[in-house]
C-alpha atoms as a PDB file:
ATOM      1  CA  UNK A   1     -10.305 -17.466  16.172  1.00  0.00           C
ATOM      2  CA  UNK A   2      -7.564 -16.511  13.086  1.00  0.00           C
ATOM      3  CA  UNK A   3      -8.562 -13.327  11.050  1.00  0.00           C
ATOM      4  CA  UNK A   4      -8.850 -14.885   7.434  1.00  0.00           C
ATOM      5  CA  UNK A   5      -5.601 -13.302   5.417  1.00  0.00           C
ATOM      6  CA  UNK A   6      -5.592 -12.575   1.542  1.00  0.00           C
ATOM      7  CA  UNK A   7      -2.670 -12.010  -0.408  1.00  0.00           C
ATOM      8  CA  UNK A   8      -2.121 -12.261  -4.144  1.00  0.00           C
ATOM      9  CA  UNK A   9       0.751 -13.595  -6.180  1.00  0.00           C
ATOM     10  CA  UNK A  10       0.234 -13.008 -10.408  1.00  0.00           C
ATOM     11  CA  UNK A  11      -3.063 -14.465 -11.413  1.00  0.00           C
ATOM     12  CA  UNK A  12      -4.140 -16.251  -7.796  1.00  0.00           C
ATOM     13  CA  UNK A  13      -5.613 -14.820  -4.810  1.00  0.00           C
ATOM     14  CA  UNK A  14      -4.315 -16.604  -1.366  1.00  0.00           C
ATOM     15  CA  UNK A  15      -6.702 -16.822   1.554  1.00  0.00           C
ATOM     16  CA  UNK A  16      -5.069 -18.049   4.518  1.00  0.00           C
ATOM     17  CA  UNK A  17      -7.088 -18.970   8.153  1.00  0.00           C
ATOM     18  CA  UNK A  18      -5.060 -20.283  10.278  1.00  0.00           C
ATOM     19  CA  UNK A  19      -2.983 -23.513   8.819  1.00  0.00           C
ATOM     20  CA  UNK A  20      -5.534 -24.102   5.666  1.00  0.00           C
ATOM     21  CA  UNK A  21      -5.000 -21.895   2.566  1.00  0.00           C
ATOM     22  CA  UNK A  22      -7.612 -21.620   0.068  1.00  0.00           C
ATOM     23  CA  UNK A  23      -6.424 -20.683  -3.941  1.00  0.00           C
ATOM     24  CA  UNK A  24      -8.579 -18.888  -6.475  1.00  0.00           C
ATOM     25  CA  UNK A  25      -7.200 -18.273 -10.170  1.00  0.00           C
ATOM     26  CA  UNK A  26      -8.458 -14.719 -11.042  1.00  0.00           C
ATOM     27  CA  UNK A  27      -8.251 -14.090 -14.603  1.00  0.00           C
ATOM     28  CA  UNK A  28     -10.826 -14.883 -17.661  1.00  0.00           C
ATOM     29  CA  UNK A  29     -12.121 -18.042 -17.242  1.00  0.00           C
ATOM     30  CA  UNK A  30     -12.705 -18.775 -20.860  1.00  0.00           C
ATOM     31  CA  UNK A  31      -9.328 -18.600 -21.073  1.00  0.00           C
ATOM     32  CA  UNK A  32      -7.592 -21.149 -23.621  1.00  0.00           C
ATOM     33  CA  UNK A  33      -5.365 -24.126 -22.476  1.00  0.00           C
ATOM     34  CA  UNK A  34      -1.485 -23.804 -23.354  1.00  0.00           C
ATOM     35  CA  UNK A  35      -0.785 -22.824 -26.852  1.00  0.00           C
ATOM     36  CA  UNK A  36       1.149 -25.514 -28.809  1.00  0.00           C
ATOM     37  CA  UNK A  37       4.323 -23.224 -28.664  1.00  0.00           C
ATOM     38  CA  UNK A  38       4.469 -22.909 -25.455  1.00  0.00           C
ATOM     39  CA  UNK A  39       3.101 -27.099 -24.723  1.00  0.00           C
ATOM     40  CA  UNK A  40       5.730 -29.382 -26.389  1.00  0.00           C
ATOM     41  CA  UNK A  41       3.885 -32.359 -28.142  1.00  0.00           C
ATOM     42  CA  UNK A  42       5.713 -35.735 -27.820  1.00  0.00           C
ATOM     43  CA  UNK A  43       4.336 -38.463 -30.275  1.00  0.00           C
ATOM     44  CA  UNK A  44       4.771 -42.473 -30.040  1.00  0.00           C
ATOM     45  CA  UNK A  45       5.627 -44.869 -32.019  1.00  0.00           C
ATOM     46  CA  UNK A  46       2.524 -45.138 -33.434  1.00  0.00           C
ATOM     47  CA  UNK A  47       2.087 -40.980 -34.457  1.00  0.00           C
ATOM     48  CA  UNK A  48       5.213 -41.346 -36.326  1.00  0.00           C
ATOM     49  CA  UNK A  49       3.545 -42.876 -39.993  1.00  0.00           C
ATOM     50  CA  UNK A  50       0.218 -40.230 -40.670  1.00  0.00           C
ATOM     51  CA  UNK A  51      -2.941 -41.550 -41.459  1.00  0.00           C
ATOM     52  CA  UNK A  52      -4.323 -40.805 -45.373  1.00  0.00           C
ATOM     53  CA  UNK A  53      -8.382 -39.423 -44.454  1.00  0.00           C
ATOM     54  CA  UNK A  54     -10.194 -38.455 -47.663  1.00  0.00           C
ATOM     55  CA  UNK A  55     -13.754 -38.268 -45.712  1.00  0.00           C
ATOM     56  CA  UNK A  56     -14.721 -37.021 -42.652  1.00  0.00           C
ATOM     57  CA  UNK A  57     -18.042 -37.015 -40.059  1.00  0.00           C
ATOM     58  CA  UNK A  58     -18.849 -34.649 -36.741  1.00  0.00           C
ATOM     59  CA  UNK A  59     -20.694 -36.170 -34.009  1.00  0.00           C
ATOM     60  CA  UNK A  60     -22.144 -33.657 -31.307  1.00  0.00           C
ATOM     61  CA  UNK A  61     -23.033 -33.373 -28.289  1.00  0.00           C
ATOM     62  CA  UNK A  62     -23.562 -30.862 -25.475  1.00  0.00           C
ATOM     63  CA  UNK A  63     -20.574 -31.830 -23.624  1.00  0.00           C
ATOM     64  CA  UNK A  64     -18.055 -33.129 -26.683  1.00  0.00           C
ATOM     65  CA  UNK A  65     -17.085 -33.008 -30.555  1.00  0.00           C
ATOM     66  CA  UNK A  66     -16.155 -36.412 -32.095  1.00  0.00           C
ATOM     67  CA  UNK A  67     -14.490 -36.004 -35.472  1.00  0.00           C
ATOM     68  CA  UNK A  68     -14.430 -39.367 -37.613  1.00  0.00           C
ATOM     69  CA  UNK A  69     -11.710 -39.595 -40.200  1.00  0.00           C
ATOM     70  CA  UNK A  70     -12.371 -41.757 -42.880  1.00  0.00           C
ATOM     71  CA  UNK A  71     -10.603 -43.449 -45.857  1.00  0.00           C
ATOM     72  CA  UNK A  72     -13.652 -43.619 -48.981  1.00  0.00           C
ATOM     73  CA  UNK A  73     -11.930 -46.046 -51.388  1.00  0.00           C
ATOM     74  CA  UNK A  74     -13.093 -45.993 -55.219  1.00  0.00           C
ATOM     75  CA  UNK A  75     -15.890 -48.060 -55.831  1.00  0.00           C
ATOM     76  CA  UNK A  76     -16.766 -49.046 -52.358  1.00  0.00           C
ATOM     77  CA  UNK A  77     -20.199 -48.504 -51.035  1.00  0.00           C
ATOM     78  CA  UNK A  78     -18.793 -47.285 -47.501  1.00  0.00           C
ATOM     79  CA  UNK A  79     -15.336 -45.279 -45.979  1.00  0.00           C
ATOM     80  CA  UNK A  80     -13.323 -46.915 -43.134  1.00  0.00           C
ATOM     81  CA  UNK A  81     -12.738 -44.690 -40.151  1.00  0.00           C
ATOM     82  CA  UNK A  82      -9.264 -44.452 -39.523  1.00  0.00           C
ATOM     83  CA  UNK A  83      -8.662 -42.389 -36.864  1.00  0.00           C
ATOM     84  CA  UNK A  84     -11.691 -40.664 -34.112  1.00  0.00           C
ATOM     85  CA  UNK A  85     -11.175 -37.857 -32.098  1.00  0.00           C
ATOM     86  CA  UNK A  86     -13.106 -36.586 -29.081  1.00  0.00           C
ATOM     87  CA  UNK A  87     -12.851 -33.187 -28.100  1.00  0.00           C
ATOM     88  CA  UNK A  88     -14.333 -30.055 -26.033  1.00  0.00           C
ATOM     89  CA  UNK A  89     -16.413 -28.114 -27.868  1.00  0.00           C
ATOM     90  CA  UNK A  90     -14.503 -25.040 -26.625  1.00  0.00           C
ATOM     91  CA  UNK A  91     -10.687 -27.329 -28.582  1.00  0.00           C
ATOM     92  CA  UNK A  92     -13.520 -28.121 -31.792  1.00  0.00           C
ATOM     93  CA  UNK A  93     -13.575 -24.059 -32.142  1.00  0.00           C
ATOM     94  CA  UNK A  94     -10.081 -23.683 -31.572  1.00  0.00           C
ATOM     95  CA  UNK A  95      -9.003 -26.513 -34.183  1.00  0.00           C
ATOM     96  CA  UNK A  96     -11.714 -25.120 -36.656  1.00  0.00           C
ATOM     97  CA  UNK A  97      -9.756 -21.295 -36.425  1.00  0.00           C
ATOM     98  CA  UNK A  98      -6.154 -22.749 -37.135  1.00  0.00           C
ATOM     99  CA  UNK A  99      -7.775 -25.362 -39.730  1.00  0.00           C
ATOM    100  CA  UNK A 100      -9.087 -22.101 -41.448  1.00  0.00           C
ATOM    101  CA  UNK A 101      -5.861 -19.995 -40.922  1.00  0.00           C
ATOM    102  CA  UNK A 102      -4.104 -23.038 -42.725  1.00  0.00           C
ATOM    103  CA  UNK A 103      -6.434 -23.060 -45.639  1.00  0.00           C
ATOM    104  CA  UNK A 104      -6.195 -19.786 -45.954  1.00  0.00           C
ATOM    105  CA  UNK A 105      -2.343 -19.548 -46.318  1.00  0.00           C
ATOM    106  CA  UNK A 106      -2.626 -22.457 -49.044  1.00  0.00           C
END
């Protein structure tokens, strides 16, 4: 039988037995997705004219974030969601942090 072999290269750890190689990522595993600096964005068509929200309502659960953004006209007895967003709750903290750097530099 093949003696297993490790090796690492950066972040990963290689073990090798035989012809089959098994990868593990070392590193914090709460670590955060691609910043936006270093992920380019490419937007449609349709991302190209914003979307006016005046209102907005959070729906949770354990597993996502759904953000509801709403137009509330004057004089109507309800707002009409524009746009909804699901996201992880671990993006929801994220996007809450820059939303409150941005307010903050207002």
């Amino acid at each position: 039988m093949t003696e297993p072999k490790s090796f690492k290269r950066g972040r990963r750890t290689y073990t090798r037995v035989g012809a089959h190689k098994e990868v593990r990522v070392d590193g914090d595993p709460k670590a955060l997705p691609p910043t936006p600096a270093s992920l380019p964005f490419d937007g449609g068509a349709d991302t190209e004219q914003p979307v006016y929200a005046n209102a907005v309502a959070v729906h949770r659960s354990p597993d996502e974030i759904i953000v509801d953004l709403a137009f509330a006209a004057p004089n109507r007895a309800s707002a009409r969601v524009r746009s909804r967003v699901a996201m992880s709750p671990r993006l929801a903290l994220r996007l809450s942090k820059l939303l409150a750097k941005a307010a903050e530099e207002q």
